[in-house]
PDB file of N, CA and C in Angstrom:
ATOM      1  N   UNK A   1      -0.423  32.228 -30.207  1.00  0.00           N
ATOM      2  CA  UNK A   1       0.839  31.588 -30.460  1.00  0.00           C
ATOM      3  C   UNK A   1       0.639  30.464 -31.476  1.00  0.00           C
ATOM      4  N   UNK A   2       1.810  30.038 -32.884  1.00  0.00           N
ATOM      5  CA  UNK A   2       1.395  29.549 -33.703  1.00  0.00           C
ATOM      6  C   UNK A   2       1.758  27.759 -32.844  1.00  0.00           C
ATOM      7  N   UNK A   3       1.248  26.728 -33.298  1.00  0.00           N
ATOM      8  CA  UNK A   3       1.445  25.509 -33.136  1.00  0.00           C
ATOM      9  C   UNK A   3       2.439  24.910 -34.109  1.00  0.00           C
ATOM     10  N   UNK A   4       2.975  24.077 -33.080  1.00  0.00           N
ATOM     11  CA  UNK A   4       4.404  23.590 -34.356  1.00  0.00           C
ATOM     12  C   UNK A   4       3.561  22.658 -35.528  1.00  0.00           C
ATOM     13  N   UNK A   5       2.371  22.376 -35.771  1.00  0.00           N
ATOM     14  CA  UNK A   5       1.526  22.088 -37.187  1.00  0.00           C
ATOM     15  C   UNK A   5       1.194  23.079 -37.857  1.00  0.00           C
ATOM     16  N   UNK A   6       0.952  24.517 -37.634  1.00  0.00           N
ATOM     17  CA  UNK A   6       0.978  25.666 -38.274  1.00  0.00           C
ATOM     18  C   UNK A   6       2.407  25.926 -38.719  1.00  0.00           C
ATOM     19  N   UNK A   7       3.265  25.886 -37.978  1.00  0.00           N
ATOM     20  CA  UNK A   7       4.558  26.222 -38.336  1.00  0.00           C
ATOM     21  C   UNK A   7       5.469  25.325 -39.301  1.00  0.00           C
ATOM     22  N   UNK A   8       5.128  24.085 -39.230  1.00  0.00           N
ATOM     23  CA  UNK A   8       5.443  23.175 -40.066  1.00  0.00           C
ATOM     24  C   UNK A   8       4.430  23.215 -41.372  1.00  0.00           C
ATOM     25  N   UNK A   9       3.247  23.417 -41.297  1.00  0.00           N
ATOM     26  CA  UNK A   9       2.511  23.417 -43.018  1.00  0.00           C
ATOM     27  C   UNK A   9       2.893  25.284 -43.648  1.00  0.00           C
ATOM     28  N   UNK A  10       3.162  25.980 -42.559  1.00  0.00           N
ATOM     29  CA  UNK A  10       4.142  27.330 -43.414  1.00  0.00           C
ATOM     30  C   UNK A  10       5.246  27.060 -44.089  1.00  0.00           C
ATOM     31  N   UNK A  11       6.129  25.973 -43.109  1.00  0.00           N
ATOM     32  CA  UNK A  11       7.412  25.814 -43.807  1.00  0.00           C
ATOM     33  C   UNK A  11       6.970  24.977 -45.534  1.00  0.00           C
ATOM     34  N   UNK A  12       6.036  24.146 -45.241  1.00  0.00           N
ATOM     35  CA  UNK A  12       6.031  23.534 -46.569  1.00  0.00           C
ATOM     36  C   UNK A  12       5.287  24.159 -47.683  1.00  0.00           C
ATOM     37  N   UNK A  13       4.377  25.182 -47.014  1.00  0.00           N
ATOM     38  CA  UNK A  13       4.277  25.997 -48.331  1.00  0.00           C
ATOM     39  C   UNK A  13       5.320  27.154 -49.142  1.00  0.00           C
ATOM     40  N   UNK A  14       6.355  27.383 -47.754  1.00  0.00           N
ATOM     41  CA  UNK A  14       7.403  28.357 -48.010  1.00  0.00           C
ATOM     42  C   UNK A  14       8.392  27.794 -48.901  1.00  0.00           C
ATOM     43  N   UNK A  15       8.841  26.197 -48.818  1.00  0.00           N
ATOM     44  CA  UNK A  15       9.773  25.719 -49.773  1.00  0.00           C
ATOM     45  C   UNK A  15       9.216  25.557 -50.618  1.00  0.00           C
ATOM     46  N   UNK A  16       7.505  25.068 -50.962  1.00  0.00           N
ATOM     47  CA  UNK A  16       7.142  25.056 -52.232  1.00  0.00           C
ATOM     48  C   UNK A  16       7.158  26.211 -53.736  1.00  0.00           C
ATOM     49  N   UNK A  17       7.036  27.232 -52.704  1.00  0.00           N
ATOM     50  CA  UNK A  17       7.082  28.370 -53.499  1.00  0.00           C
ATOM     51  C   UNK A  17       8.587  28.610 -53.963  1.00  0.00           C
ATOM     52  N   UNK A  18       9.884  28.339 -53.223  1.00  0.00           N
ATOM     53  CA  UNK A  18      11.033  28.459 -53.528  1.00  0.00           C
ATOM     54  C   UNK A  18      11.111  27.810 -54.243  1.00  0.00           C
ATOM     55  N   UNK A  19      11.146  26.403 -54.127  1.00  0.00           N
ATOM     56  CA  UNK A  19      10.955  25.917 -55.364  1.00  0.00           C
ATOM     57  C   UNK A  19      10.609  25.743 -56.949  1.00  0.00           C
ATOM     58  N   UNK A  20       9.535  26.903 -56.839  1.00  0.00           N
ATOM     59  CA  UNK A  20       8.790  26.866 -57.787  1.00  0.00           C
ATOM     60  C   UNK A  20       9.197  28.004 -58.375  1.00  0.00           C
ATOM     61  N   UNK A  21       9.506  28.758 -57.852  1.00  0.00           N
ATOM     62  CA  UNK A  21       9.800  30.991 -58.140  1.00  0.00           C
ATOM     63  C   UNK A  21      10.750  30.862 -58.983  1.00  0.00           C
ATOM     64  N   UNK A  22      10.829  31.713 -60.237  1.00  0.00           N
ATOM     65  CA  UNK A  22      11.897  31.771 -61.298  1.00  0.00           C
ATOM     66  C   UNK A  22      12.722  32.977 -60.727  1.00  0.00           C
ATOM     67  N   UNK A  23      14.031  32.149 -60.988  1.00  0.00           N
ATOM     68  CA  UNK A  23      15.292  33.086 -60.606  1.00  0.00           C
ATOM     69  C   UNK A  23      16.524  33.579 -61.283  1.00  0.00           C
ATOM     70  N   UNK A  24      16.099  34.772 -61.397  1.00  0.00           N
ATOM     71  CA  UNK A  24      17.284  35.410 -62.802  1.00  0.00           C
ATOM     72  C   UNK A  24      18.581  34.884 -62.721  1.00  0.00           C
ATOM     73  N   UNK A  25      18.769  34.507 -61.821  1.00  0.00           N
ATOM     74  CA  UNK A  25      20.489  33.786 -61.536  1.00  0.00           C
ATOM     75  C   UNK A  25      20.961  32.430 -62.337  1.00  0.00           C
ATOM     76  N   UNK A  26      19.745  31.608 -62.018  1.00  0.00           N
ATOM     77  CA  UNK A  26      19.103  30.492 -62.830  1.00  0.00           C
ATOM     78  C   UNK A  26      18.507  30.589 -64.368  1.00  0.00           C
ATOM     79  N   UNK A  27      19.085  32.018 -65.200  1.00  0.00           N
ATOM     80  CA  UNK A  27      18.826  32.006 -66.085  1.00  0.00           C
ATOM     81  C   UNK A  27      17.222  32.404 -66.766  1.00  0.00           C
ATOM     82  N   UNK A  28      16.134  32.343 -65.233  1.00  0.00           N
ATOM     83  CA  UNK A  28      14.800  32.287 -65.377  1.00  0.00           C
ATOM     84  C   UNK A  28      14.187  30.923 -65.362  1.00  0.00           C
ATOM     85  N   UNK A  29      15.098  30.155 -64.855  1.00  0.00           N
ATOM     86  CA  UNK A  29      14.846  28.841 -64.547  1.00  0.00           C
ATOM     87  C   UNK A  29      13.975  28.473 -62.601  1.00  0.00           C
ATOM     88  N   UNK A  30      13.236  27.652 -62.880  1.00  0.00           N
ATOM     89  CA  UNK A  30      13.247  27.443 -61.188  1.00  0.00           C
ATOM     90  C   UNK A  30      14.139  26.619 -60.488  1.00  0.00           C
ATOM     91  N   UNK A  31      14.248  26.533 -59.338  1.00  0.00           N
ATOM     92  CA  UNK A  31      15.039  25.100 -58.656  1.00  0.00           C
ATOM     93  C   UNK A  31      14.524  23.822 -59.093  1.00  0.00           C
ATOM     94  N   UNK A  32      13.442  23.289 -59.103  1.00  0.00           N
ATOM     95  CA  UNK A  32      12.820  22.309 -59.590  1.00  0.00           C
ATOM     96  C   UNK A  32      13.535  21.935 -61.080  1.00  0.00           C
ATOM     97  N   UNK A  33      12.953  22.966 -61.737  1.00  0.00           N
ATOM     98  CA  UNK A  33      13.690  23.177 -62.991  1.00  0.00           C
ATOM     99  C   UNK A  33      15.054  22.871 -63.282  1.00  0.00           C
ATOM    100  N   UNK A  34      16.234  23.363 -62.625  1.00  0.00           N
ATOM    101  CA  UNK A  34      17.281  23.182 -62.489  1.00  0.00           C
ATOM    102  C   UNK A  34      17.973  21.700 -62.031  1.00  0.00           C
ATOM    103  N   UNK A  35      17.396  21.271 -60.887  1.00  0.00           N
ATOM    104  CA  UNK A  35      17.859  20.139 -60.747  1.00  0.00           C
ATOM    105  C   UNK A  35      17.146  18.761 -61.554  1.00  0.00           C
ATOM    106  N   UNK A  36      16.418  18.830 -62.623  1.00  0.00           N
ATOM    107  CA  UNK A  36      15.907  18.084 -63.334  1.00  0.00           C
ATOM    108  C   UNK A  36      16.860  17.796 -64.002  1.00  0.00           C
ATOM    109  N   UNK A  37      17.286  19.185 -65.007  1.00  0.00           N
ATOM    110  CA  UNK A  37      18.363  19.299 -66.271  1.00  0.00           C
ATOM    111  C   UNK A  37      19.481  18.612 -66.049  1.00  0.00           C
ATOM    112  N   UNK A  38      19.641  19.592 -64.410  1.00  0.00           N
ATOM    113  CA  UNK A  38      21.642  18.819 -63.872  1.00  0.00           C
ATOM    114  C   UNK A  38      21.571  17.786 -63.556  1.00  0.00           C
ATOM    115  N   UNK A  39      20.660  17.059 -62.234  1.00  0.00           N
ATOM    116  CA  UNK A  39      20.598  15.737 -61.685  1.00  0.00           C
ATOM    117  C   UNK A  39      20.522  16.756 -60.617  1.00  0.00           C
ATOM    118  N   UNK A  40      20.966  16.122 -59.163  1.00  0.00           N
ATOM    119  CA  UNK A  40      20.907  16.206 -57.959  1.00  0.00           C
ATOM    120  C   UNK A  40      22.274  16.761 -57.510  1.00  0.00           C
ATOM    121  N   UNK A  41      23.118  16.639 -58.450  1.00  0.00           N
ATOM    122  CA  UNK A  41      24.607  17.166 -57.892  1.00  0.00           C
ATOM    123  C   UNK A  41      25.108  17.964 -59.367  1.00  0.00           C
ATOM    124  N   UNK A  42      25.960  18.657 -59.209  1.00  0.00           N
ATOM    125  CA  UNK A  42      26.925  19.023 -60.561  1.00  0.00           C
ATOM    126  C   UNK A  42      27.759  18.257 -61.035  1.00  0.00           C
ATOM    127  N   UNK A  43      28.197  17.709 -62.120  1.00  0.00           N
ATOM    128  CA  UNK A  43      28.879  16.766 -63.325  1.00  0.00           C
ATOM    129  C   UNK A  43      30.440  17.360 -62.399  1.00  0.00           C
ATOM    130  N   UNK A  44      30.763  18.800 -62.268  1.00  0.00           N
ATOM    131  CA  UNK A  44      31.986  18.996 -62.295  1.00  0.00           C
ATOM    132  C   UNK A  44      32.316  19.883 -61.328  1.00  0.00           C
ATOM    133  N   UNK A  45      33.220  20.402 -61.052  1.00  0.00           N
ATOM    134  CA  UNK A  45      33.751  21.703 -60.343  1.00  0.00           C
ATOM    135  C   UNK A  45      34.722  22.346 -60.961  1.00  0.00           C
ATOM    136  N   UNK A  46      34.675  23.346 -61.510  1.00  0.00           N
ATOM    137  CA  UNK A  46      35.933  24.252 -62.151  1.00  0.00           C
ATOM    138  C   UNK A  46      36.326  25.226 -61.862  1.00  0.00           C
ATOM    139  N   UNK A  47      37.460  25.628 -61.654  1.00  0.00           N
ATOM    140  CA  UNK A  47      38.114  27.082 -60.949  1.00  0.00           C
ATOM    141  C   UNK A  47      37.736  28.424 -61.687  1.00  0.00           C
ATOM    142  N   UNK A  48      37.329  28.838 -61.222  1.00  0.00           N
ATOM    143  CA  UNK A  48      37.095  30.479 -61.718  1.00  0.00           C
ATOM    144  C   UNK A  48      38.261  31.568 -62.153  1.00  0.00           C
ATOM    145  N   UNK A  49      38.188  32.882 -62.899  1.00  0.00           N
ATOM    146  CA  UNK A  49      39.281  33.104 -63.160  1.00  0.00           C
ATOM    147  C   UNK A  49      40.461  33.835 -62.354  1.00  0.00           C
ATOM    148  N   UNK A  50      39.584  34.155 -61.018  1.00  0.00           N
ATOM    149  CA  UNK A  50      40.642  35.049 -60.254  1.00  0.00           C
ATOM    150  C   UNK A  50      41.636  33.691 -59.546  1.00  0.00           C
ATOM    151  N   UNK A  51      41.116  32.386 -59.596  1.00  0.00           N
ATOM    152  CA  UNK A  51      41.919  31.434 -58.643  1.00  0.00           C
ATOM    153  C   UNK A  51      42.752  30.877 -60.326  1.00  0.00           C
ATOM    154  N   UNK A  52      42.714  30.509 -61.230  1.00  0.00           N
ATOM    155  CA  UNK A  52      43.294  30.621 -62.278  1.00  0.00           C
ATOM    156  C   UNK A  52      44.483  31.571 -62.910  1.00  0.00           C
ATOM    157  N   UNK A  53      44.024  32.872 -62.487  1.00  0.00           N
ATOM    158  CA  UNK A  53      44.676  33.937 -62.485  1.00  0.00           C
ATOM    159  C   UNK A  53      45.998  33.882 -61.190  1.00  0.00           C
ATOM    160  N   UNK A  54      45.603  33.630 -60.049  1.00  0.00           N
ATOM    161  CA  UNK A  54      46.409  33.779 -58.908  1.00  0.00           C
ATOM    162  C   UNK A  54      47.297  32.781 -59.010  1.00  0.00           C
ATOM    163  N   UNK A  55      47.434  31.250 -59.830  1.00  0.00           N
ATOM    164  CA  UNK A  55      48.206  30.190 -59.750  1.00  0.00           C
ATOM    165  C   UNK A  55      48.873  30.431 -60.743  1.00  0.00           C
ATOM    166  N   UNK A  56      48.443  31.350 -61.937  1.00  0.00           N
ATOM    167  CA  UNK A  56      48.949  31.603 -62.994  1.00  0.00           C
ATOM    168  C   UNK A  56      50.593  32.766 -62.632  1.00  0.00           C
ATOM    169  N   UNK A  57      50.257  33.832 -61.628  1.00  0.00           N
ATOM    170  CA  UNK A  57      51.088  34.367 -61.014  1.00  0.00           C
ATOM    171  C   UNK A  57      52.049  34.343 -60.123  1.00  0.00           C
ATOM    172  N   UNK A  58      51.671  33.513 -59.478  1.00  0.00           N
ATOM    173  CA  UNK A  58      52.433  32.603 -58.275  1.00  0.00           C
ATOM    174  C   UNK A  58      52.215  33.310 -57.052  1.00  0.00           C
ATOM    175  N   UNK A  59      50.325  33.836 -57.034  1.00  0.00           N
ATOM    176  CA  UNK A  59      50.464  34.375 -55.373  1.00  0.00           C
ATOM    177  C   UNK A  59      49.485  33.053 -55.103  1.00  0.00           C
ATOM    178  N   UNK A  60      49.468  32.006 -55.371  1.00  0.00           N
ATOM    179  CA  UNK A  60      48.970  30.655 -54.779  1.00  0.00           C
ATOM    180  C   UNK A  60      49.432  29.287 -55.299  1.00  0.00           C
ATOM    181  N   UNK A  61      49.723  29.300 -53.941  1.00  0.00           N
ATOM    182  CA  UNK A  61      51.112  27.938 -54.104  1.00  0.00           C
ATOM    183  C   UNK A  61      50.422  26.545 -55.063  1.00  0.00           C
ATOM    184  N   UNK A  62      50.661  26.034 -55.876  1.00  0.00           N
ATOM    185  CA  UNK A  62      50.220  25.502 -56.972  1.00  0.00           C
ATOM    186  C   UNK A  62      49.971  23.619 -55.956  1.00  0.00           C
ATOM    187  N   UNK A  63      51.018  23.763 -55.174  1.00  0.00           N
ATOM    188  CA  UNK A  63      51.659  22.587 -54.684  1.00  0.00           C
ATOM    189  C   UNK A  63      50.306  22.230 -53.280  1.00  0.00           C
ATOM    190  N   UNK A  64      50.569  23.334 -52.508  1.00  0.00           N
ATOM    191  CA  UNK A  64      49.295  23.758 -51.603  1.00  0.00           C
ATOM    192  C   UNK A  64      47.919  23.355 -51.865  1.00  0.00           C
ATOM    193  N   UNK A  65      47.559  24.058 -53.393  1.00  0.00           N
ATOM    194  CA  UNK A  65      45.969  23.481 -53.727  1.00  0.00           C
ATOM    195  C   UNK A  65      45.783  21.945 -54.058  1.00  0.00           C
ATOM    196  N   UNK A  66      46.667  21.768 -54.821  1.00  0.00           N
ATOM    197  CA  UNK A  66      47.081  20.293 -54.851  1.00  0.00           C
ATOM    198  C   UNK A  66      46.435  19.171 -53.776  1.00  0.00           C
ATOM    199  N   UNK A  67      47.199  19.572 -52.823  1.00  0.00           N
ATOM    200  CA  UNK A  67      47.098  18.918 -51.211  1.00  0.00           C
ATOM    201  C   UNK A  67      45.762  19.030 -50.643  1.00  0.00           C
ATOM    202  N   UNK A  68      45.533  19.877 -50.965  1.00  0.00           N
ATOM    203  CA  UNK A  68      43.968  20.551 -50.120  1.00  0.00           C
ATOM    204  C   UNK A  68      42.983  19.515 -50.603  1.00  0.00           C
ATOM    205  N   UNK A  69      42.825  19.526 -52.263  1.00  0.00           N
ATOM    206  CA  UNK A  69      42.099  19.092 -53.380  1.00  0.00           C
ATOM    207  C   UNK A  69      41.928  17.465 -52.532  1.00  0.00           C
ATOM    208  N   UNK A  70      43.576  17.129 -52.580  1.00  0.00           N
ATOM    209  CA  UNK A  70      43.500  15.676 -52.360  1.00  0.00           C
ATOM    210  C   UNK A  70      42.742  15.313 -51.340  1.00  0.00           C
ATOM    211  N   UNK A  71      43.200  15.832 -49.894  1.00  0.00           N
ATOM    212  CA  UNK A  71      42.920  15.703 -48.422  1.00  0.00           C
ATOM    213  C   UNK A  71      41.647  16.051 -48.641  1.00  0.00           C
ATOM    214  N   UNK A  72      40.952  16.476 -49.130  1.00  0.00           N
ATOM    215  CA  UNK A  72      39.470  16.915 -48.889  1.00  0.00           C
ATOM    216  C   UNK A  72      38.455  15.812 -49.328  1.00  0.00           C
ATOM    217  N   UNK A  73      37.755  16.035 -48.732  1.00  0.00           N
ATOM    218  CA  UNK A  73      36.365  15.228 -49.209  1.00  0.00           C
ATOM    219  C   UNK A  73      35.274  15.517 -49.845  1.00  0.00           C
ATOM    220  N   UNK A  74      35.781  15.827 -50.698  1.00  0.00           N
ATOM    221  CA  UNK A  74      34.670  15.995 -51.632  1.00  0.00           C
ATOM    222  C   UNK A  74      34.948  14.582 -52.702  1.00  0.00           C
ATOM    223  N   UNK A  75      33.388  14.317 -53.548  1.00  0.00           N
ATOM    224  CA  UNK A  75      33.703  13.120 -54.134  1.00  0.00           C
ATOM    225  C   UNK A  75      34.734  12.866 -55.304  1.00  0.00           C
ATOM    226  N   UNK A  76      34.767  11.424 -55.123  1.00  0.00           N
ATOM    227  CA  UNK A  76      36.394  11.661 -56.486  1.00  0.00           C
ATOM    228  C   UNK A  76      35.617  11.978 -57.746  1.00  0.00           C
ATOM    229  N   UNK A  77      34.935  12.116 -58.678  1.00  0.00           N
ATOM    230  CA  UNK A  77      34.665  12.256 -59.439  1.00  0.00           C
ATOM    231  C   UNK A  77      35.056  14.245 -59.832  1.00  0.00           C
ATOM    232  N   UNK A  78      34.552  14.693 -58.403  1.00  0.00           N
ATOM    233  CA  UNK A  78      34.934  16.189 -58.558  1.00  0.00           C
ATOM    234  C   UNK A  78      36.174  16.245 -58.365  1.00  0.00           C
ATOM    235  N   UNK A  79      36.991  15.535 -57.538  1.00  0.00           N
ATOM    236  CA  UNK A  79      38.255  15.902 -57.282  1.00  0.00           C
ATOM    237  C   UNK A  79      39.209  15.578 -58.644  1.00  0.00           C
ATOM    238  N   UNK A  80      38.880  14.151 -59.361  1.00  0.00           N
ATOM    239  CA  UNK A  80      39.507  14.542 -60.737  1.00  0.00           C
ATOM    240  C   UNK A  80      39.995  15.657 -61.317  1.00  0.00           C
ATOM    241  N   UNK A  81      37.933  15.945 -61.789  1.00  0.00           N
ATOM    242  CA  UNK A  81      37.848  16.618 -62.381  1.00  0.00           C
ATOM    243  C   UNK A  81      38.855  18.340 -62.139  1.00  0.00           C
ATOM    244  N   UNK A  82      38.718  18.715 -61.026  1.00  0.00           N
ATOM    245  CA  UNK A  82      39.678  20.047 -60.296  1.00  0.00           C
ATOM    246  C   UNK A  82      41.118  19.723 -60.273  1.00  0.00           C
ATOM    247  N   UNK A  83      41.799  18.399 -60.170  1.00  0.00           N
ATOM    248  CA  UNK A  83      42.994  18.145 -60.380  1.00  0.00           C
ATOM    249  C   UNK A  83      43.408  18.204 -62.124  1.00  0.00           C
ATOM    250  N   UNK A  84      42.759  17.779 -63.022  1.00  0.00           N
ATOM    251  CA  UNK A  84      42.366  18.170 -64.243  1.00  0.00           C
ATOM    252  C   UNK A  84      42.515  19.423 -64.666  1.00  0.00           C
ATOM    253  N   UNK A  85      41.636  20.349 -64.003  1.00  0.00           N
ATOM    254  CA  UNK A  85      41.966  21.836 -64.187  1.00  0.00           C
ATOM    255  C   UNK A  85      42.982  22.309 -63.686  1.00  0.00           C
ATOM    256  N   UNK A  86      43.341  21.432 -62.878  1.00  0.00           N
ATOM    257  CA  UNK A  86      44.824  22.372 -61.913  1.00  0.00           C
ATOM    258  C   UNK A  86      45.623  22.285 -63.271  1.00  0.00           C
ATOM    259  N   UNK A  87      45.965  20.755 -63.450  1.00  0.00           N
ATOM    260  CA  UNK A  87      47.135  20.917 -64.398  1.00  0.00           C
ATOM    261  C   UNK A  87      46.715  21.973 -65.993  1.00  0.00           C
ATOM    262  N   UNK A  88      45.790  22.240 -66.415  1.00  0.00           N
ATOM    263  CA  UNK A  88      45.361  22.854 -67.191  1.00  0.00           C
ATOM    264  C   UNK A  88      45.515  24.350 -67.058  1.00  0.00           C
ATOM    265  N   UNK A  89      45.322  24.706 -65.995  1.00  0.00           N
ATOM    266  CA  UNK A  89      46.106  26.007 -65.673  1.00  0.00           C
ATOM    267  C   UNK A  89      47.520  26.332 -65.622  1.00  0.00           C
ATOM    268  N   UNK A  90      48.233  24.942 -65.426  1.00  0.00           N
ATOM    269  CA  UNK A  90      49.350  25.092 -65.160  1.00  0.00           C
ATOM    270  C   UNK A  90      50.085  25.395 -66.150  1.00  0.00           C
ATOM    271  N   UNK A  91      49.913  24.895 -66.979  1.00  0.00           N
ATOM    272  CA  UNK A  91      49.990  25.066 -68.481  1.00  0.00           C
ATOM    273  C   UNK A  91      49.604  26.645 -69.167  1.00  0.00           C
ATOM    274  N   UNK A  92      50.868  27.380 -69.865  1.00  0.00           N
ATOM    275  CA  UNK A  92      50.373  28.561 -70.187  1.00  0.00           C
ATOM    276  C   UNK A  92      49.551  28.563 -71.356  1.00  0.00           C
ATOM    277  N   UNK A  93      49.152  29.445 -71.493  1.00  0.00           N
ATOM    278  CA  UNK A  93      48.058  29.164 -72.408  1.00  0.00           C
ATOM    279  C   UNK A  93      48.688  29.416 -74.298  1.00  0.00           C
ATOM    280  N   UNK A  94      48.487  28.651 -74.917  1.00  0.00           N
ATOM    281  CA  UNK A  94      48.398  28.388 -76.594  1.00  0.00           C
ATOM    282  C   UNK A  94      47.903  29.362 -77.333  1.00  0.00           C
ATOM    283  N   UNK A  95      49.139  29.773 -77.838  1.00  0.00           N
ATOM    284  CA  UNK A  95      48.739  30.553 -78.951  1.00  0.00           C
ATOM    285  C   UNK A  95      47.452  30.243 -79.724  1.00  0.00           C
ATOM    286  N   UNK A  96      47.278  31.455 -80.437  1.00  0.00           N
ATOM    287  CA  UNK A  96      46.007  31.281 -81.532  1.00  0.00           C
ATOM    288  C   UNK A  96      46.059  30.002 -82.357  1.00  0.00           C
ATOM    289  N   UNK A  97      47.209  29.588 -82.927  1.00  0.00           N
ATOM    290  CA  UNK A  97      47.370  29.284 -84.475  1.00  0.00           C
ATOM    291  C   UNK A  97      48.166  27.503 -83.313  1.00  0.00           C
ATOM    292  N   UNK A  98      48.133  27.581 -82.025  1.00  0.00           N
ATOM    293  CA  UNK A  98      48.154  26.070 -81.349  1.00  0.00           C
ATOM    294  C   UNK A  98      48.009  25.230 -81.839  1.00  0.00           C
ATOM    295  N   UNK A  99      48.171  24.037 -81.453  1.00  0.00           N
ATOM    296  CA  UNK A  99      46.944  22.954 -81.399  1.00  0.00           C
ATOM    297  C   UNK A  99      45.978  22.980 -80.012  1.00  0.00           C
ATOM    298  N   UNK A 100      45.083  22.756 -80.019  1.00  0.00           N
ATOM    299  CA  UNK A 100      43.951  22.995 -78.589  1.00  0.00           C
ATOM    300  C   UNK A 100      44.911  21.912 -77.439  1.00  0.00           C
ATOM    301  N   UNK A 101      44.647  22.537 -76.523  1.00  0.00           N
ATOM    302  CA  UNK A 101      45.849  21.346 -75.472  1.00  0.00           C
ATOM    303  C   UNK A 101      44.221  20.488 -74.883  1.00  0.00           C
ATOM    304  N   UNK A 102      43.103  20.370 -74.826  1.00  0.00           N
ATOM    305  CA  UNK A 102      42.162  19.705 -74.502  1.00  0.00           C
ATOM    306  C   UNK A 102      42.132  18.359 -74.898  1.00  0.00           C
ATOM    307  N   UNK A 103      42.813  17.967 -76.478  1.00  0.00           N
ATOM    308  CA  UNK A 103      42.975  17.112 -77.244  1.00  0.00           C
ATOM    309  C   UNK A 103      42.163  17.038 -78.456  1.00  0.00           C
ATOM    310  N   UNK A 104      41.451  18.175 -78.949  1.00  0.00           N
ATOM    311  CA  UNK A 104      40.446  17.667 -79.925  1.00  0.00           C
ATOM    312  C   UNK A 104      41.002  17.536 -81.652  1.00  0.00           C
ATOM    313  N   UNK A 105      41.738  18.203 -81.483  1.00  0.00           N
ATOM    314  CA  UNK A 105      42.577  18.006 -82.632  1.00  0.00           C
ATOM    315  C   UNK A 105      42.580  19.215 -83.769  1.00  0.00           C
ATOM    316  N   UNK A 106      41.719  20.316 -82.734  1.00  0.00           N
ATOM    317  CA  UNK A 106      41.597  21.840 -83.635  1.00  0.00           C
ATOM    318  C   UNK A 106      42.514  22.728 -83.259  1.00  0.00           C
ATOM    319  N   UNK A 107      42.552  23.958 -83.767  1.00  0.00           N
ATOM    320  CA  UNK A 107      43.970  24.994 -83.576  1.00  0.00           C
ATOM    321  C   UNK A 107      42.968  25.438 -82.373  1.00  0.00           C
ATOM    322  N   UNK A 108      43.543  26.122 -81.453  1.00  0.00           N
ATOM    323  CA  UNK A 108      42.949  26.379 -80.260  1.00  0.00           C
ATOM    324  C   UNK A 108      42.028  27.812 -80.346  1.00  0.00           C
ATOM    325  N   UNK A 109      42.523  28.167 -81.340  1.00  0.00           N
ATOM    326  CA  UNK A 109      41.476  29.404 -82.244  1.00  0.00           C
ATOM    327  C   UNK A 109      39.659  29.013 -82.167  1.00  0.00           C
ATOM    328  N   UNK A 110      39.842  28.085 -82.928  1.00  0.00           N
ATOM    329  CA  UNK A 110      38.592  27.426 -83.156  1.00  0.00           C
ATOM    330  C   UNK A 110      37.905  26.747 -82.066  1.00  0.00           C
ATOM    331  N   UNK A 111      38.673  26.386 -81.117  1.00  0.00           N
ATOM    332  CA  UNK A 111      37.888  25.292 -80.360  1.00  0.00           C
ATOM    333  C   UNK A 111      37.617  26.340 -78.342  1.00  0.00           C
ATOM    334  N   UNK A 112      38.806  26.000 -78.006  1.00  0.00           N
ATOM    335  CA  UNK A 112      38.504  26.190 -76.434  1.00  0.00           C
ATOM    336  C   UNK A 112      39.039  28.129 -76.193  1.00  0.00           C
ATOM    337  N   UNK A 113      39.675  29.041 -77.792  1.00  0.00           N
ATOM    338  CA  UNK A 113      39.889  29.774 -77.650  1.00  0.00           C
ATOM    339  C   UNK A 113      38.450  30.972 -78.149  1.00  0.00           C
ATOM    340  N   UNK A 114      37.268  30.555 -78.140  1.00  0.00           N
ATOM    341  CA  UNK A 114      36.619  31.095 -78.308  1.00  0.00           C
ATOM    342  C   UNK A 114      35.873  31.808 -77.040  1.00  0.00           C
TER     343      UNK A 114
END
């Protein structure tokens, strides 16, 4: 039967190796690797396109995510940032020949329509 000091110096060679193992998901990056580049947390949170898509249609109540976003706890810096995108979705999207609605001051061709 193993001893919880065997079982504990497995576990730390088992995260070391996770740590260390390159992962196609990660680009071929390791975890180590990864959280160097980012920091310890992600800069942002942004909606993906099927929840983009669904607010865009009206099978998700725009008003609903809103609320959720707020009431939740996650930190304000992310919650901005996702209230940010809400209204950015909300917004249909700009023709080619636009101006970029981001603010940069390019036709939306050039900039966020690529």
């Amino acid at each position: 039967m193993a001893s919880i000091k065997q079982i504990n110096e497995f576990f730390q060679y088992y995260f070391a190796m996770c740590s260390h193992t390159r992962i196609p998901a990660n680009r071929g990056f390791t975890p180590d690797e990864m959280r160097e580049k980012l920091g310890d947390s992600p800069c942002s949170i942004e909606f993906g396109p099927n929840i983009s898509r669904a607010l865009q249609t009206g099978q998700m109540d725009m008003g609903e995510l809103r609320a959720g976003i707020t009431d939740s706890d996650i930190p304000a810096p992310w919650k901005a940032g996702m209230l940010k995108d809400l209204q950015w979705v909300a917004q249909k999207k700009p023709g080619r020949n636009d101006p970029c609605p981001c603010g940069s001051g390019k036709k939306y061709k050039r900039c966020c329509g690529r």
